[in-house]
Protein backbone atom coordinates (compact mmCIF):
# COMPACT_ATOMS: atom_id res chain seq x y z
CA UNK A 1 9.12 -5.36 -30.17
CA UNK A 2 7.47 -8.14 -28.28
CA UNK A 3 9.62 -8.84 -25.62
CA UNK A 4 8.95 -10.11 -21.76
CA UNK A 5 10.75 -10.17 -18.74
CA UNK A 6 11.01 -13.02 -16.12
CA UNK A 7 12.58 -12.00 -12.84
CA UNK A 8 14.13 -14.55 -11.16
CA UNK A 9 15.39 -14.29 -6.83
CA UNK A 10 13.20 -11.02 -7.69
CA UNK A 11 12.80 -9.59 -3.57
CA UNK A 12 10.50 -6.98 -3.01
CA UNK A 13 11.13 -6.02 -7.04
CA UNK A 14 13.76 -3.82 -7.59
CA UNK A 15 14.83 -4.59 -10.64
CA UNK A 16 11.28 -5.38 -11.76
CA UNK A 17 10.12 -1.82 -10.99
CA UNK A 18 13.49 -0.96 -13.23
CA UNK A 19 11.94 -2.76 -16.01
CA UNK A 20 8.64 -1.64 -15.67
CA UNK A 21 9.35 2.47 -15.39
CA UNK A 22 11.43 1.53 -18.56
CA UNK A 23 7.88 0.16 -20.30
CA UNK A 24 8.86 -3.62 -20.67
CA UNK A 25 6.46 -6.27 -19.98
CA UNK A 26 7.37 -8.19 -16.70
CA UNK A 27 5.39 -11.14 -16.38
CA UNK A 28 6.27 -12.45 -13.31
CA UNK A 29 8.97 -12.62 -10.61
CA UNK A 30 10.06 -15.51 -8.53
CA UNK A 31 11.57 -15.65 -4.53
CA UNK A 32 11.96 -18.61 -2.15
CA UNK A 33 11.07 -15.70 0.04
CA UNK A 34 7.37 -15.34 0.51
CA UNK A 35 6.69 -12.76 2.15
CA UNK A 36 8.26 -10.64 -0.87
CA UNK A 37 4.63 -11.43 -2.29
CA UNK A 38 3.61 -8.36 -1.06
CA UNK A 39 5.59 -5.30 -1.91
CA UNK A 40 6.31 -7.53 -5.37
CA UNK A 41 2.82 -7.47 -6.27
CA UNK A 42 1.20 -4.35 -4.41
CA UNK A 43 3.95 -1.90 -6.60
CA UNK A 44 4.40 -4.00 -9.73
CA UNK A 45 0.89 -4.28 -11.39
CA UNK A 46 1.36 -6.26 -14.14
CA UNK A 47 3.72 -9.28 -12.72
CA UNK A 48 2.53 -11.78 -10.56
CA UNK A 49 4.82 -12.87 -7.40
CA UNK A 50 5.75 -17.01 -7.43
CA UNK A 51 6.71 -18.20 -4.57
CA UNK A 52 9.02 -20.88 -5.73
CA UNK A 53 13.01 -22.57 -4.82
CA UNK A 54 15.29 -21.75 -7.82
CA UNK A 55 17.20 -24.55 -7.20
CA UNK A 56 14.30 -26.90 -7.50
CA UNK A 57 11.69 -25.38 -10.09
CA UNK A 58 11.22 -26.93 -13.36
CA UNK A 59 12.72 -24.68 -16.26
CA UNK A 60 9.41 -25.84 -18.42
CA UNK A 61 7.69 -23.67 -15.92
CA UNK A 62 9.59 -21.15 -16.07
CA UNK A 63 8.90 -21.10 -20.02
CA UNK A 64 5.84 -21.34 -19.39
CA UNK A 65 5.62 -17.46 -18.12
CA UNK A 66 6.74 -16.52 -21.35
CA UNK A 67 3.82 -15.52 -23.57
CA UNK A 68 4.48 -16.93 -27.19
CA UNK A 69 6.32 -15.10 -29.95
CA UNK A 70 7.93 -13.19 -27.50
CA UNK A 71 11.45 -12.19 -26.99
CA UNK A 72 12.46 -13.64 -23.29
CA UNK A 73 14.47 -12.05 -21.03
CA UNK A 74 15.69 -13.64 -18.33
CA UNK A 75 17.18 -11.61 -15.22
CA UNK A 76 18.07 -12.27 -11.64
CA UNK A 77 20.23 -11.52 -8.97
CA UNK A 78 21.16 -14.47 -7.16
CA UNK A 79 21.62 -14.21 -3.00
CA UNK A 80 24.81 -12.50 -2.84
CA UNK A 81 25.66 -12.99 0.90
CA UNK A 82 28.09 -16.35 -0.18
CA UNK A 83 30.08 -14.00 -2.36
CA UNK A 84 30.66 -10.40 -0.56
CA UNK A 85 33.21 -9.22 1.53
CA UNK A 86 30.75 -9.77 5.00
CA UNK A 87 30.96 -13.77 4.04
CA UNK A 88 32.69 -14.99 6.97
CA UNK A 89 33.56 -18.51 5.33
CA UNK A 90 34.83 -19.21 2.08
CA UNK A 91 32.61 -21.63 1.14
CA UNK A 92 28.97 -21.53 2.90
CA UNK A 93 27.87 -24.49 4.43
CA UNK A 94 24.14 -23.29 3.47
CA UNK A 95 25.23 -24.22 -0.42
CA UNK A 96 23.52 -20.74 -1.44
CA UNK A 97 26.31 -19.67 -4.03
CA UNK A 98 24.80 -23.19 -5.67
CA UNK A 99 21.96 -21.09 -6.74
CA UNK A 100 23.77 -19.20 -9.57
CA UNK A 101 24.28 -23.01 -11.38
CA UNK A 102 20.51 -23.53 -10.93
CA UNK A 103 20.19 -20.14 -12.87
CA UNK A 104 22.65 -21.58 -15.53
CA UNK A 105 20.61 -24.49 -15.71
CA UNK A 106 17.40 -23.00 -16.43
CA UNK A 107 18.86 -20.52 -19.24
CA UNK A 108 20.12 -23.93 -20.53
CA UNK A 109 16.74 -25.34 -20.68
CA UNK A 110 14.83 -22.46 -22.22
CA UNK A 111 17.32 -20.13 -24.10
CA UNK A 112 15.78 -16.61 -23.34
CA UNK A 113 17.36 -14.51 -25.66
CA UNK A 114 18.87 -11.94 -23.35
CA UNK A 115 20.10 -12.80 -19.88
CA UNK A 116 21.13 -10.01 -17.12
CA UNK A 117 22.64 -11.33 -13.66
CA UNK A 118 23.43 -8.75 -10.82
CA UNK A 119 25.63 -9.11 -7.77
CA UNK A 120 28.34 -8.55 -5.97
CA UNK A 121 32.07 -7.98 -7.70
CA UNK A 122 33.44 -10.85 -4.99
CA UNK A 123 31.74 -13.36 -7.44
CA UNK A 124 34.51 -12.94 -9.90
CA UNK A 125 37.13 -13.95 -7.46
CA UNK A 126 35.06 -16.45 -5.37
CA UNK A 127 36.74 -19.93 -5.13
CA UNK A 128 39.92 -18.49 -7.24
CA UNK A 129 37.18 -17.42 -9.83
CA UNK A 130 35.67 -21.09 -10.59
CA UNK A 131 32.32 -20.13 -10.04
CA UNK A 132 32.14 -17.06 -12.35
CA UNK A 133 34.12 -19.00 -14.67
CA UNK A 134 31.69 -21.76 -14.70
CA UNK A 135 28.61 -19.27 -15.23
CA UNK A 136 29.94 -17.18 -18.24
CA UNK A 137 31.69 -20.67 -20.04
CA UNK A 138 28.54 -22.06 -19.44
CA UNK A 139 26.87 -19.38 -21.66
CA UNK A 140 29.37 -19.21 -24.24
CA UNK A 141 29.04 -22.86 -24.58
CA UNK A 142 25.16 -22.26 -25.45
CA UNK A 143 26.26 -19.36 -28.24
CA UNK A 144 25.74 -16.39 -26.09
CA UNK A 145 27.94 -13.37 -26.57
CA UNK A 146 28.47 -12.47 -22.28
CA UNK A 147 29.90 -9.44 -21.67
CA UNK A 148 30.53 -8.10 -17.63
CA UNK A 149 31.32 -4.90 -15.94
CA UNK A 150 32.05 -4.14 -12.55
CA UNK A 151 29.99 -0.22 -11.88
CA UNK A 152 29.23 1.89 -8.94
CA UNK A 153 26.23 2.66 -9.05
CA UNK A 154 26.60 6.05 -7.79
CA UNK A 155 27.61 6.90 -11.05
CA UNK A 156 24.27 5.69 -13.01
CA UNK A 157 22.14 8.42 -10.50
CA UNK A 158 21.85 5.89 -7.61
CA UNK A 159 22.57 7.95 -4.42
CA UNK A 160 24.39 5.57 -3.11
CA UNK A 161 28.63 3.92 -3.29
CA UNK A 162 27.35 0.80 -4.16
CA UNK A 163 29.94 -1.64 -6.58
CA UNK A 164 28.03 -4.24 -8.38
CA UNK A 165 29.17 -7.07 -10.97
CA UNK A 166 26.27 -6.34 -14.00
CA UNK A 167 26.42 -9.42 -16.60
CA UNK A 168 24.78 -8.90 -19.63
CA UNK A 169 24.29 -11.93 -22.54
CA UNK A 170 22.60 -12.00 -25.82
CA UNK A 171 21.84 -14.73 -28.47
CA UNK A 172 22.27 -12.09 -31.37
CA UNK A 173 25.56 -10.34 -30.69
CA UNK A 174 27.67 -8.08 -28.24
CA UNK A 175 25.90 -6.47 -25.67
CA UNK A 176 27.24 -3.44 -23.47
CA UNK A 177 25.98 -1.88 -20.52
CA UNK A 178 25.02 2.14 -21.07
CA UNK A 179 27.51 4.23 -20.34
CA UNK A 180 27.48 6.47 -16.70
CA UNK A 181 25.02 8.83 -17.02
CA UNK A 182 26.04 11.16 -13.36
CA UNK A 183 30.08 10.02 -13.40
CA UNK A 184 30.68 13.58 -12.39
CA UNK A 185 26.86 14.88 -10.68
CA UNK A 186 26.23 12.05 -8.41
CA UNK A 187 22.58 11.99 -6.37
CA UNK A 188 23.82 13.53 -3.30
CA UNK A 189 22.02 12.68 0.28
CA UNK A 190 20.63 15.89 0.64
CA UNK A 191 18.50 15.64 -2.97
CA UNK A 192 17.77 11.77 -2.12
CA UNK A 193 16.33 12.18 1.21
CA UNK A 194 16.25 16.12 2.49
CA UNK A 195 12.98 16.63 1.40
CA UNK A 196 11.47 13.93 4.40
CA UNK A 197 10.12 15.55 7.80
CA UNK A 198 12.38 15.12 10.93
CA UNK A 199 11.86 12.50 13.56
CA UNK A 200 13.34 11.12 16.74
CA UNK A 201 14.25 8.27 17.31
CA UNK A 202 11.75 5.50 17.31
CA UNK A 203 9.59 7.91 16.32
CA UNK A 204 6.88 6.82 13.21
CA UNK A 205 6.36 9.86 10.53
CA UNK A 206 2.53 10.38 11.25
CA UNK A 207 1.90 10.66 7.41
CA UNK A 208 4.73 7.64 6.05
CA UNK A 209 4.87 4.86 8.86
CA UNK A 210 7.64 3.66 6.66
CA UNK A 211 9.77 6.58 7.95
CA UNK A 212 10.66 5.11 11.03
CA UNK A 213 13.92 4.84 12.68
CA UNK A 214 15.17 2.60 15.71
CA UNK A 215 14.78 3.45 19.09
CA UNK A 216 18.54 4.23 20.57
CA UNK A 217 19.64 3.70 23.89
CA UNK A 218 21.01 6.39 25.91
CA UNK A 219 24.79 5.63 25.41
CA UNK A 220 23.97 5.50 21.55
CA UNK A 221 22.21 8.94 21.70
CA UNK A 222 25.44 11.17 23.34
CA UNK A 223 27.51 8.56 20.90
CA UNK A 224 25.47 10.09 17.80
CA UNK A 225 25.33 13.93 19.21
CA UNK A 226 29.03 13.39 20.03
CA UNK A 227 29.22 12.80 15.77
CA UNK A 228 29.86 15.37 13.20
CA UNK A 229 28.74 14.72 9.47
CA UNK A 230 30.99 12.51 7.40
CA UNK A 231 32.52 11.30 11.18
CA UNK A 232 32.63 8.56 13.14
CA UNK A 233 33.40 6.81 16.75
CA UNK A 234 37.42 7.92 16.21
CA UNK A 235 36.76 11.96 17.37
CA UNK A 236 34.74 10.69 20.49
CA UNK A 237 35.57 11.12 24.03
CA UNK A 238 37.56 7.91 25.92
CA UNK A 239 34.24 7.41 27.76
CA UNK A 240 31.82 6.77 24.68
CA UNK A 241 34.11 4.18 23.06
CA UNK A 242 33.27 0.69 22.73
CA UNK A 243 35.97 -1.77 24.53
CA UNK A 244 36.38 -3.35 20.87
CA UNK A 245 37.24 -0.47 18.94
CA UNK A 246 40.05 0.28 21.55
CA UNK A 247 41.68 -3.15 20.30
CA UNK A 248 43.97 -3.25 17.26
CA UNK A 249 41.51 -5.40 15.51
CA UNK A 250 38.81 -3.02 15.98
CA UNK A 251 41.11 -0.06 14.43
CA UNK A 252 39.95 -1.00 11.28
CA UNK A 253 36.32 -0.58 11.36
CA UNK A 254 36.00 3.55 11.15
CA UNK A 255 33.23 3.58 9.67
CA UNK A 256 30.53 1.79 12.13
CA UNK A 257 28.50 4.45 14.32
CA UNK A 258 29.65 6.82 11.73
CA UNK A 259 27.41 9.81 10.28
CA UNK A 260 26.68 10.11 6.12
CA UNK A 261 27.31 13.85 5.10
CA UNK A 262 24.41 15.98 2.86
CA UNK A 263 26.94 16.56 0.42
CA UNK A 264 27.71 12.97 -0.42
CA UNK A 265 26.45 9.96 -1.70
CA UNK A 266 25.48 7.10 1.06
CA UNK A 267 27.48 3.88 1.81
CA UNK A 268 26.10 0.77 0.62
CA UNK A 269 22.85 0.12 1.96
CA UNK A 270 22.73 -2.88 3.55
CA UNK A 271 19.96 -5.35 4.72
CA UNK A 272 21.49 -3.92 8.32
CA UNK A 273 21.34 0.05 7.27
CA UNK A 274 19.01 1.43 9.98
CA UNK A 275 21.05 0.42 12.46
CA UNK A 276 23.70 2.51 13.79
CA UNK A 277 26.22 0.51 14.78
CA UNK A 278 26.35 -1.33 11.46
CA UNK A 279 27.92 1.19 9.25
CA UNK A 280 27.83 5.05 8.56
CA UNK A 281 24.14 4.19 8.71
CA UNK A 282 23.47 8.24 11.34
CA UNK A 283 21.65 10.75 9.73
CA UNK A 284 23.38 13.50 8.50
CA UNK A 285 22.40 16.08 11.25
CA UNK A 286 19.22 14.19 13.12
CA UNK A 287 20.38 12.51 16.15
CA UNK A 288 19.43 8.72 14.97
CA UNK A 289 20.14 6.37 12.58
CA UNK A 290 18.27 6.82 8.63
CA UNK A 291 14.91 5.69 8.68
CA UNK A 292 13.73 2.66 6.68
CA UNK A 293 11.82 4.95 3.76
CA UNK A 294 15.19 7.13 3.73
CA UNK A 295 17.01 3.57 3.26
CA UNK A 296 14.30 3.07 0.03
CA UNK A 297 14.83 6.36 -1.33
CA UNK A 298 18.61 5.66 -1.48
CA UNK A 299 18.02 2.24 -3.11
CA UNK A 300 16.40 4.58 -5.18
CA UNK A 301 12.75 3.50 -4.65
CA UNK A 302 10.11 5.42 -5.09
CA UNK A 303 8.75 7.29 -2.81
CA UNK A 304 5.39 5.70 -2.28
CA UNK A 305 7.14 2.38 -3.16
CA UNK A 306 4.57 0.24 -0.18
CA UNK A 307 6.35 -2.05 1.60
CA UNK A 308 4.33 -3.05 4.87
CA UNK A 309 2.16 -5.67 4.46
CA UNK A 310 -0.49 -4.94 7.07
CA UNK A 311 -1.13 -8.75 7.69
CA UNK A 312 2.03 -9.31 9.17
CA UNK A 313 3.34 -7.71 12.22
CA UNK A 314 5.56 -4.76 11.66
CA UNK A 315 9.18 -5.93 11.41
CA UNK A 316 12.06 -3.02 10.61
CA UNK A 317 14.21 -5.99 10.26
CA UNK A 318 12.43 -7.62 7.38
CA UNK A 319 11.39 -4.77 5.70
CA UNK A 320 15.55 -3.66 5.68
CA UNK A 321 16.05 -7.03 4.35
CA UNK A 322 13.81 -6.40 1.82
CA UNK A 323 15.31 -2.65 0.80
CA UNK A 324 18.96 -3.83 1.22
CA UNK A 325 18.85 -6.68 -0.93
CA UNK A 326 17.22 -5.29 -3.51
CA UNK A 327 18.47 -4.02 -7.15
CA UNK A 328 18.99 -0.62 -7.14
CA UNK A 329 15.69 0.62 -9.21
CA UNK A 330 17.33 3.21 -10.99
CA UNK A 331 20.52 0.56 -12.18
CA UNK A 332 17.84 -1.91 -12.80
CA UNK A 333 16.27 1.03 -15.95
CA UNK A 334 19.74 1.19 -16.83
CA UNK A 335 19.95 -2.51 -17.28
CA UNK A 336 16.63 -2.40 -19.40
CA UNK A 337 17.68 0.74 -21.19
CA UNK A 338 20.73 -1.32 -22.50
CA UNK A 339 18.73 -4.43 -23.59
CA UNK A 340 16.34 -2.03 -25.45
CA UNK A 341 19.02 -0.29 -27.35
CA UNK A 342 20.56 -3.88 -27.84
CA UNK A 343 17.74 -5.52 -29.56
CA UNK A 344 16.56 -2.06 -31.40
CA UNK A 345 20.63 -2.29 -33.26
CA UNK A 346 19.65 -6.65 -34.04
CA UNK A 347 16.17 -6.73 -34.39
């Protein structure tokens, strides 16, 4: 079939990547974020990075990337940060969550024939659920059959607990997501990321400068030796705690400084996962937190996926930004593997 793929809030290309191991045509992915261009365009051949502001583009241009007598499919995952459970106000005064109306408003203008929008399962209670509402009324009122699920990721092979709201809409009739393909043999740590050479701390893999993890104080070095696998600050000595966790309010957060075991899947990776006092981000037995390629691998990257752009100056910060908001690559091929099998039963 002659189908192509427009990819919009696209990152560092995730989901394009999905799309492209799965064989579809991806013309093009668009980010307010520019210096996405790189890692977009240096792993994804075929699609050309736009640097553009979703909320402002024209939706004839947007068209426009669609070659003619093609099938368009439109995907995106708009910033989720207004939405998830880390959104310290209800209602951001930046006016991101606006962003998934712009998307509405381009598939209102151009009527691709399948739609897919990721992001995080807070969306569907956000603002006692008028936003979602708005989004997937919106559709129906342009004839699209929408249909939603709320997955963990960890059960389509990502190695990873990672919850995600996956919408899926079609012009021709009910669409479904594929059913879990590793509900019971999830990508465990080990598999995702034993393979990689040890390092210290701060320490660049000579043959991978990707595989680089922050430098750790001294404090944070006995805090991480003092951790088993799967464990966290609560079996440390008095002396290593942090004055914050020792208040009631700080009780709750058991995970932070916490190790991920070999014989688990990770936590969610994060745009904050190589640090080690944001999560269970500590290596399973190295003394240090994961490294930024180990982060990639369980986003389920590739291995050689490139993400340092060698005109800029080296940034673990940006380049976790990149990783942790990105689709999942392997749940982006599932996405594509269930519009293929769509439009194969209605073509």
């Amino acid at each position: 079939m002659n189908m192509s793929v427009v990819d919009l809030f696209c990152g560092a290309g995730g989901l394009t990547h999905g799309f492209l191991q799965e064989k579809f045509h991806v013309t093009a992915g668009l980010d307010f974020d520019l210096t996405c261009k790189y890692p977009f365009e240096t792993n994804n051949d075929s699609a050309k990075f736009i640097h553009a502001n979703i909320s402002k583009i024209k939706s004839k241009d947007i068209n426009a990337l669609f070659p003619k007598n093609h099938k368009k499919i439109l995907v995106g995952c708009a910033p989720c940060q207004p939405f998830s459970l880390y959104a310290h106000a209800r209602k951001p005064k930046d006016g991101k969550w606006k962003l998934l109306y712009s998307f509405l408003r381009i598939i209102r203008d151009i009527k691709p024939d399948i739609i897919s929008m990721e992001n995080v399962p807070q969306l569907v209670k956000y603002d006692n659920g008028k936003v979602f509402d708005n989004f997937v009324n919106g559709l129906k009122n342009e004839g699209y059959y929408v249909n939603y699920h709320i997955v963990n990721a960890q059960d389509y092979g990502v190695p990873q607990r990672r919850k995600r709201l996956i919408l899926l809409a079609s012009l021709y009739g009910e669409i479904k997501l594929l059913p879990p393909t590793h509900k019971d043999n999830p990508v465990v740590v080990k598999k995702a990321i034993g393979h990689l050479p040890p390092i210290e701390d701060g320490e660049y893999c000579a043959h991978d400068k990707l595989h680089y993890s922050r430098k750790l104080n001294e404090m944070n070095i006995k805090r991480i030796k003092a951790t088993s696998p799967g464990g966290s600050w609560k079996s440390w000595d008095e002396s290593l705690i942090l004055d914050c966790h020792k208040k009631e309010s700080g009780k709750a957060f058991g995970s932070v400084y916490g190790r991920m075991r070999w014989d688990d899947v990770s936590p969610t990776i994060t745009t904050c996962c190589v640090g080690l006092g944001n999560g269970r981000y500590g290596h399973p037995e190295q003394h240090r937190a994961i490294s930024l390629r180990e982060a990639a691998l369980l986003q389920s990257f590739p291995a050689k996926y490139d993400f340092i752009d060698n005109t800029l100056n080296f940034s673990s910060s940006r380049i976790a930004r990149y990783i942790g908001n990105a689709v999942p690559v392997r749940l982006g091929r599932i996405i594509a593997r269930s519009i293929r099998k769509h439009l194969q039963q209605y073509d």
